[in-house]
PDB file of N, CA and C in Angstrom:
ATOM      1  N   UNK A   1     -84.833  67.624 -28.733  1.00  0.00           N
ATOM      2  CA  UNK A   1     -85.583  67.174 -27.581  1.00  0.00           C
ATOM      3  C   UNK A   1     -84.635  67.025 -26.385  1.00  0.00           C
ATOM      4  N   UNK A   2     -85.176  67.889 -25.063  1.00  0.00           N
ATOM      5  CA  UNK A   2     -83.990  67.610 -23.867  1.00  0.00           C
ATOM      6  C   UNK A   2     -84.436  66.304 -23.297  1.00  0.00           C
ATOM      7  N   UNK A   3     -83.356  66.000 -22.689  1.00  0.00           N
ATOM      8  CA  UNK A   3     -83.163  64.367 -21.942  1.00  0.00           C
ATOM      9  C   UNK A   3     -84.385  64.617 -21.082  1.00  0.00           C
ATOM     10  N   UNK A   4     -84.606  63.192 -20.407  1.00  0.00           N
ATOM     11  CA  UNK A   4     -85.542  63.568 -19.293  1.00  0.00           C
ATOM     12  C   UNK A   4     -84.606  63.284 -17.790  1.00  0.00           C
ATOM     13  N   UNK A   5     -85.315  64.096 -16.956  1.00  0.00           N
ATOM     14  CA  UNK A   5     -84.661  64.025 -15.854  1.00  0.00           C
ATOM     15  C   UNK A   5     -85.759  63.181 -14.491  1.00  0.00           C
ATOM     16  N   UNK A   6     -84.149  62.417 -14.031  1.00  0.00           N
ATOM     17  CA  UNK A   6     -84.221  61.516 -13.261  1.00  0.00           C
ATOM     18  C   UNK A   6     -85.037  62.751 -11.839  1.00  0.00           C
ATOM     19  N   UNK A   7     -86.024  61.798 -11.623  1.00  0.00           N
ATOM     20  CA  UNK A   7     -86.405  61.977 -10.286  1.00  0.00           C
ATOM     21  C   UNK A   7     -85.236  61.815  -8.828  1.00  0.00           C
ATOM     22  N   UNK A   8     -85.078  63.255  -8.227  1.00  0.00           N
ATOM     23  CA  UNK A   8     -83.801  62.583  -7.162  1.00  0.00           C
ATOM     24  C   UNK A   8     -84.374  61.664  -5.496  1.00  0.00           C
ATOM     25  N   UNK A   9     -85.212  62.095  -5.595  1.00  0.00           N
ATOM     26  CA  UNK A   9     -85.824  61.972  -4.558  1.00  0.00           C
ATOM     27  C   UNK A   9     -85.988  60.136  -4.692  1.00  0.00           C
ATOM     28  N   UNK A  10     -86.235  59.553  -5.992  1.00  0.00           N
ATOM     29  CA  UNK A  10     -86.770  58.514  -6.424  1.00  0.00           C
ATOM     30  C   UNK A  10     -85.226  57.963  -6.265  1.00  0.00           C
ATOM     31  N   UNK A  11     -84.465  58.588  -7.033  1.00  0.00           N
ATOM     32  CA  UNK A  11     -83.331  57.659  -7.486  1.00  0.00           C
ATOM     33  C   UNK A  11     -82.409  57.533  -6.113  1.00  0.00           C
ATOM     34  N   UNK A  12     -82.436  58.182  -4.597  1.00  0.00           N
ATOM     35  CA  UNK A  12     -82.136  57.690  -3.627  1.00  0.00           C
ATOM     36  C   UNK A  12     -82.709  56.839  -2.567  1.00  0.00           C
ATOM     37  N   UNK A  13     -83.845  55.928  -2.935  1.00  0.00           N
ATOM     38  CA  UNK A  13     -84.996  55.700  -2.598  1.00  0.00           C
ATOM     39  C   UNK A  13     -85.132  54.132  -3.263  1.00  0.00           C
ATOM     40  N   UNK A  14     -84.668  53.926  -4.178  1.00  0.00           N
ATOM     41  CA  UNK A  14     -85.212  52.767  -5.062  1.00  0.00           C
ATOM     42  C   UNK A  14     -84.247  52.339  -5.939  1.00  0.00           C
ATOM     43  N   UNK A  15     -83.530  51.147  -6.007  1.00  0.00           N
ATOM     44  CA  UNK A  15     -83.276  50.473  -6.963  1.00  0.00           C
ATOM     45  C   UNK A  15     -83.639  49.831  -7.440  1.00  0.00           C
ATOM     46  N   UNK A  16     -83.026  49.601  -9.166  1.00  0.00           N
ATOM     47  CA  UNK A  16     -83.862  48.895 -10.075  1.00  0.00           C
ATOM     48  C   UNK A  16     -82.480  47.704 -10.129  1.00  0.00           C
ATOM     49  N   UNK A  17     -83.652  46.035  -9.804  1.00  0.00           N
ATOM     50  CA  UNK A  17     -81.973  45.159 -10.381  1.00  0.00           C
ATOM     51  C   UNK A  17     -82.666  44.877 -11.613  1.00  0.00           C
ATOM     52  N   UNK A  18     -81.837  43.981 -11.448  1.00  0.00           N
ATOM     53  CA  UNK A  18     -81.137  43.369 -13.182  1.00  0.00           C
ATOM     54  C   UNK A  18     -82.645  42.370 -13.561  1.00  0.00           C
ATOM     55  N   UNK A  19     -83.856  41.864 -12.966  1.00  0.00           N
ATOM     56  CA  UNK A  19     -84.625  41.482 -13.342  1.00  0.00           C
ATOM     57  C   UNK A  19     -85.878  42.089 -13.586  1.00  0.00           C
ATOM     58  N   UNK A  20     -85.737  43.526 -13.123  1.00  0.00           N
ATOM     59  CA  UNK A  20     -86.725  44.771 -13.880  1.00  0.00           C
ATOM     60  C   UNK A  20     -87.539  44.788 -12.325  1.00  0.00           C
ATOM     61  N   UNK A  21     -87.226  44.530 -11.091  1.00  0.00           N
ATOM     62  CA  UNK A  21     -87.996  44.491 -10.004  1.00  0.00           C
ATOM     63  C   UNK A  21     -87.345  45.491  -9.172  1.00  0.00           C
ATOM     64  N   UNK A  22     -88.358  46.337  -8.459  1.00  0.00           N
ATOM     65  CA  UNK A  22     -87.536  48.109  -7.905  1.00  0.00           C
ATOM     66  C   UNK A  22     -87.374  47.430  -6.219  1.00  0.00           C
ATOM     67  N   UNK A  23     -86.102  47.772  -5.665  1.00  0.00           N
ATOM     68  CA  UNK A  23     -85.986  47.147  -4.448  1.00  0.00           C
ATOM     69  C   UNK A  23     -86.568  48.952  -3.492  1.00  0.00           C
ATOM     70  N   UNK A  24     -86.468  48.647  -2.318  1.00  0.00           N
ATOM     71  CA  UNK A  24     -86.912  49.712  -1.261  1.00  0.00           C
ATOM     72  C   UNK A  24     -86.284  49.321  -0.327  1.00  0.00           C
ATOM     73  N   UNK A  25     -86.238  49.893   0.654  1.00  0.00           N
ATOM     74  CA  UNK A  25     -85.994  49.976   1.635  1.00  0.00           C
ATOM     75  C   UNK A  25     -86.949  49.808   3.097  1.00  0.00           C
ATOM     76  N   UNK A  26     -87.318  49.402   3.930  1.00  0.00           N
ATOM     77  CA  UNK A  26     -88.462  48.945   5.121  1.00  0.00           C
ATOM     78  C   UNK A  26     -88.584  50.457   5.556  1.00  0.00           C
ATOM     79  N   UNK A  27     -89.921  50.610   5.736  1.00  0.00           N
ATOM     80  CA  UNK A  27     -90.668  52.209   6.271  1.00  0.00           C
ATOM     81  C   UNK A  27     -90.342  51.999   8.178  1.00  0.00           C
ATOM     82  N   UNK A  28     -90.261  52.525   8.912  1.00  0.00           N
ATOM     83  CA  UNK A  28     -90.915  52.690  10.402  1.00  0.00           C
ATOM     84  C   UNK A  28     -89.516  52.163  11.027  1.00  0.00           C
ATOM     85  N   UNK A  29     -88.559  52.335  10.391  1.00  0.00           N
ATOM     86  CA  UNK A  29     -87.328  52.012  11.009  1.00  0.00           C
ATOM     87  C   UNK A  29     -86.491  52.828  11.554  1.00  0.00           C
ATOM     88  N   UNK A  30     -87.101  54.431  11.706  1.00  0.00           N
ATOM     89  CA  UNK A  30     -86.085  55.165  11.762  1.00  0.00           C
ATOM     90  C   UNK A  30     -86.107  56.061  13.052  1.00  0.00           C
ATOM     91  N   UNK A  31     -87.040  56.044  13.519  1.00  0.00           N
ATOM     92  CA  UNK A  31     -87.033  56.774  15.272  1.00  0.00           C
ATOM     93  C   UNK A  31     -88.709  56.392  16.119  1.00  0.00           C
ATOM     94  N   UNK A  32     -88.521  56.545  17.216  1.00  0.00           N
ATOM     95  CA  UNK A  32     -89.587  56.149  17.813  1.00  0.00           C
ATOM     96  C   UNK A  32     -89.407  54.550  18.306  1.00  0.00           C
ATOM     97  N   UNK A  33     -88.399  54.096  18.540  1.00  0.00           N
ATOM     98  CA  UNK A  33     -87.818  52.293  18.807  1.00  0.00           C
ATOM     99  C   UNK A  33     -88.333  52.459  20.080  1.00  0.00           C
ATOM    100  N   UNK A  34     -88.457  52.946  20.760  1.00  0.00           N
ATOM    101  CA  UNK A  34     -88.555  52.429  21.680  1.00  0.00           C
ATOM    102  C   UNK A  34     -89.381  51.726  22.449  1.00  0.00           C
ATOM    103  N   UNK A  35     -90.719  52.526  22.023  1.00  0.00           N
ATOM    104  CA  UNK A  35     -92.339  51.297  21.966  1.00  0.00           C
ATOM    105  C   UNK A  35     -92.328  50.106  20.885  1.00  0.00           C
ATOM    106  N   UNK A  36     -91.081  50.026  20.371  1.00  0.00           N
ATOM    107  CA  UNK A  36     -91.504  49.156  18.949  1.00  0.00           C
ATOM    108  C   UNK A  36     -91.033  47.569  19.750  1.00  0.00           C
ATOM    109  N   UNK A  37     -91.399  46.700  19.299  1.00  0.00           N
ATOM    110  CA  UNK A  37     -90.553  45.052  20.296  1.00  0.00           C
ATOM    111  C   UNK A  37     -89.241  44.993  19.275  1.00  0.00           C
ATOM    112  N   UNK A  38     -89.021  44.496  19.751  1.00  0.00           N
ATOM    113  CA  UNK A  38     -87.414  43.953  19.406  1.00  0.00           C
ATOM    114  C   UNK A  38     -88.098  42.746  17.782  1.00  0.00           C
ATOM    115  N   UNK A  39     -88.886  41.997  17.566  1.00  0.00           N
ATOM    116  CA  UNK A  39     -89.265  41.347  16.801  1.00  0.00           C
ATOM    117  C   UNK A  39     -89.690  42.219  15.564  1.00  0.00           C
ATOM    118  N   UNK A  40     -90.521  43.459  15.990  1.00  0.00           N
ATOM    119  CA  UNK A  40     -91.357  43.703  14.999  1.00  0.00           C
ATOM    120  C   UNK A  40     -89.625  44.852  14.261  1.00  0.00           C
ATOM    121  N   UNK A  41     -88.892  44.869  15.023  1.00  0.00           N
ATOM    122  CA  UNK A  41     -87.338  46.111  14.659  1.00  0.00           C
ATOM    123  C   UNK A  41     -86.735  45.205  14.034  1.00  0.00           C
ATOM    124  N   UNK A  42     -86.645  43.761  14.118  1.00  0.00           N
ATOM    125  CA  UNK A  42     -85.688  43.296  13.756  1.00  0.00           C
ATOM    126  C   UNK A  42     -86.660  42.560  12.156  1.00  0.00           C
ATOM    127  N   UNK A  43     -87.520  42.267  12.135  1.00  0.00           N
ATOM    128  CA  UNK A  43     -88.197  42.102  10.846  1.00  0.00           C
ATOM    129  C   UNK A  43     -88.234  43.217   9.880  1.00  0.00           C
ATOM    130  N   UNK A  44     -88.150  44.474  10.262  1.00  0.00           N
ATOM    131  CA  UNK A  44     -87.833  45.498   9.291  1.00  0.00           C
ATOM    132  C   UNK A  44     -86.432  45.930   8.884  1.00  0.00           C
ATOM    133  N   UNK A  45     -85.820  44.605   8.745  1.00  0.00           N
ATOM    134  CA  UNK A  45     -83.870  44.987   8.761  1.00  0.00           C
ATOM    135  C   UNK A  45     -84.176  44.119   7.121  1.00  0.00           C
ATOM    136  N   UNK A  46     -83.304  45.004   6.130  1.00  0.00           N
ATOM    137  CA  UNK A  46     -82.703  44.523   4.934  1.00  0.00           C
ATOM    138  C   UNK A  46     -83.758  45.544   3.592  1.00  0.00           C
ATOM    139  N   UNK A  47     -84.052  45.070   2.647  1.00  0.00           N
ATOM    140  CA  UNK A  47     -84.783  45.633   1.650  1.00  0.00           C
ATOM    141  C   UNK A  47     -85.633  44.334   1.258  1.00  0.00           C
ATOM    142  N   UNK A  48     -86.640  45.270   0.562  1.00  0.00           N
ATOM    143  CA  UNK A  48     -87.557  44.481  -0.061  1.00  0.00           C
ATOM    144  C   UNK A  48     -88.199  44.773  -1.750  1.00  0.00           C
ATOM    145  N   UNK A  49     -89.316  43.939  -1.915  1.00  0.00           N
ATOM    146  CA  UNK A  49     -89.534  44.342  -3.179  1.00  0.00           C
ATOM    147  C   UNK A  49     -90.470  45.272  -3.219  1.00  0.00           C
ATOM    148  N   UNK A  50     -90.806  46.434  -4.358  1.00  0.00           N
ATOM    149  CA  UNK A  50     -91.563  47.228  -4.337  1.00  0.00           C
ATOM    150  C   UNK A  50     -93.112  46.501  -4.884  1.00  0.00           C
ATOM    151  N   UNK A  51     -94.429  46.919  -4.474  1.00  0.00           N
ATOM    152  CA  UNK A  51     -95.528  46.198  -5.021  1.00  0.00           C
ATOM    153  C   UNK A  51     -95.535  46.416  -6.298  1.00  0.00           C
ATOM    154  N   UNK A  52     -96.249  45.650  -7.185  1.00  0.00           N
ATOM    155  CA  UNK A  52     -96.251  45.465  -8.776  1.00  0.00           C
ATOM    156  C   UNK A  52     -97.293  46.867  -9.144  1.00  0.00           C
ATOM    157  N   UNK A  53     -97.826  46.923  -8.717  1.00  0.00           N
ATOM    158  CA  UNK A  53     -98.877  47.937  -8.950  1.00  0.00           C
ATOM    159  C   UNK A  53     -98.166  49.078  -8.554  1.00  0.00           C
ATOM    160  N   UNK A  54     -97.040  49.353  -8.064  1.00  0.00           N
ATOM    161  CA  UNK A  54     -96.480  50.663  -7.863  1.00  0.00           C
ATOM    162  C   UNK A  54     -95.183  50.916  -8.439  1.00  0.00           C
ATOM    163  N   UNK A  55     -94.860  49.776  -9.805  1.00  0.00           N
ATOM    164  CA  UNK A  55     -93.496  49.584 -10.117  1.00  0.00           C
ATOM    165  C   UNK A  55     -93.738  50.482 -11.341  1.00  0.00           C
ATOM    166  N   UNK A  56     -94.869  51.239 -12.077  1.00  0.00           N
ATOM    167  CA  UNK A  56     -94.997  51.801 -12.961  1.00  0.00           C
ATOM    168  C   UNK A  56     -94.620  52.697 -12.903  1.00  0.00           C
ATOM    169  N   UNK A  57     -95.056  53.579 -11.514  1.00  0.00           N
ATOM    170  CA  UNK A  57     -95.125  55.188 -11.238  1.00  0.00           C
ATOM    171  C   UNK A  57     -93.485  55.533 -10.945  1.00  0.00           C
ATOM    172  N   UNK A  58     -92.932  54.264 -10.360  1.00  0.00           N
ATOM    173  CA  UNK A  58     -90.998  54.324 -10.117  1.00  0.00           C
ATOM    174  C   UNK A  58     -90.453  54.105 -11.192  1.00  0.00           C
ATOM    175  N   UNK A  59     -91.015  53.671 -12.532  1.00  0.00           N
ATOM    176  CA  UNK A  59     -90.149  53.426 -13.653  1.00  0.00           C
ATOM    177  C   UNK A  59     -90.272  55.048 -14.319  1.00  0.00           C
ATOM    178  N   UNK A  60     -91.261  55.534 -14.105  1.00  0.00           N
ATOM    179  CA  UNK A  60     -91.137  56.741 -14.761  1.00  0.00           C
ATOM    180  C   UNK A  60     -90.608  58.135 -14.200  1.00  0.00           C
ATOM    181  N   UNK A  61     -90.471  57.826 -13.035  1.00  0.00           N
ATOM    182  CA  UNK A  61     -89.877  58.784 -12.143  1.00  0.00           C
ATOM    183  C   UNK A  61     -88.397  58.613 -12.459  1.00  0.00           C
ATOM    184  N   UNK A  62     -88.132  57.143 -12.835  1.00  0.00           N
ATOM    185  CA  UNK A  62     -86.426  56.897 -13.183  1.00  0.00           C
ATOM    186  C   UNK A  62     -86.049  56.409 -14.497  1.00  0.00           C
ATOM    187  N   UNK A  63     -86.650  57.369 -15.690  1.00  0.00           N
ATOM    188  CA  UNK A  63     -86.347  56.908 -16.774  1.00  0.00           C
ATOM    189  C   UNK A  63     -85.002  56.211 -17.565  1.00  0.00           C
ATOM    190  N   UNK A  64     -84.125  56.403 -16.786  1.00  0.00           N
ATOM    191  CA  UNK A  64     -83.010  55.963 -17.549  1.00  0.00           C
ATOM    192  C   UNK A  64     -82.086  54.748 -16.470  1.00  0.00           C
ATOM    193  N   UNK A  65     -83.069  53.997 -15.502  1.00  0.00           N
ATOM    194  CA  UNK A  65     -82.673  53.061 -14.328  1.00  0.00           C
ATOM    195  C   UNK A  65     -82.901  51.603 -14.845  1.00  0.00           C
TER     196      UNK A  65
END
């Protein structure tokens, strides 16, 4: 039986920590600032958690994470 292979797209995209919860990264951060306020740019700074209902479809995309 061959290994399964890691999703790449997934595995630069998402980490898994150490309590089984997939971190992300904030969407709408990456061009177009300039209509955006300074509040709503600076609330999308750091990572977050992925929703529970979507932590299934990332565990299987990263079988071995």
């Amino acid at each position: 039986m061959p290994k399964m292979k890691t999703k790449s797209g997934a595995a630069k995209r998402f980490k898994v920590r150490a309590s089984g919860s997939v971190k992300r990264g904030q969407a709408f951060k990456r061009h177009i600032l300039t209509k955006k306020t300074t509040k709503s740019k600076r609330q999308l700074r750091g990572a977050t958690a992925v929703v529970a209902s979507d932590v299934g479809h990332i565990r299987a995309m990263m079988p071995y994470a």
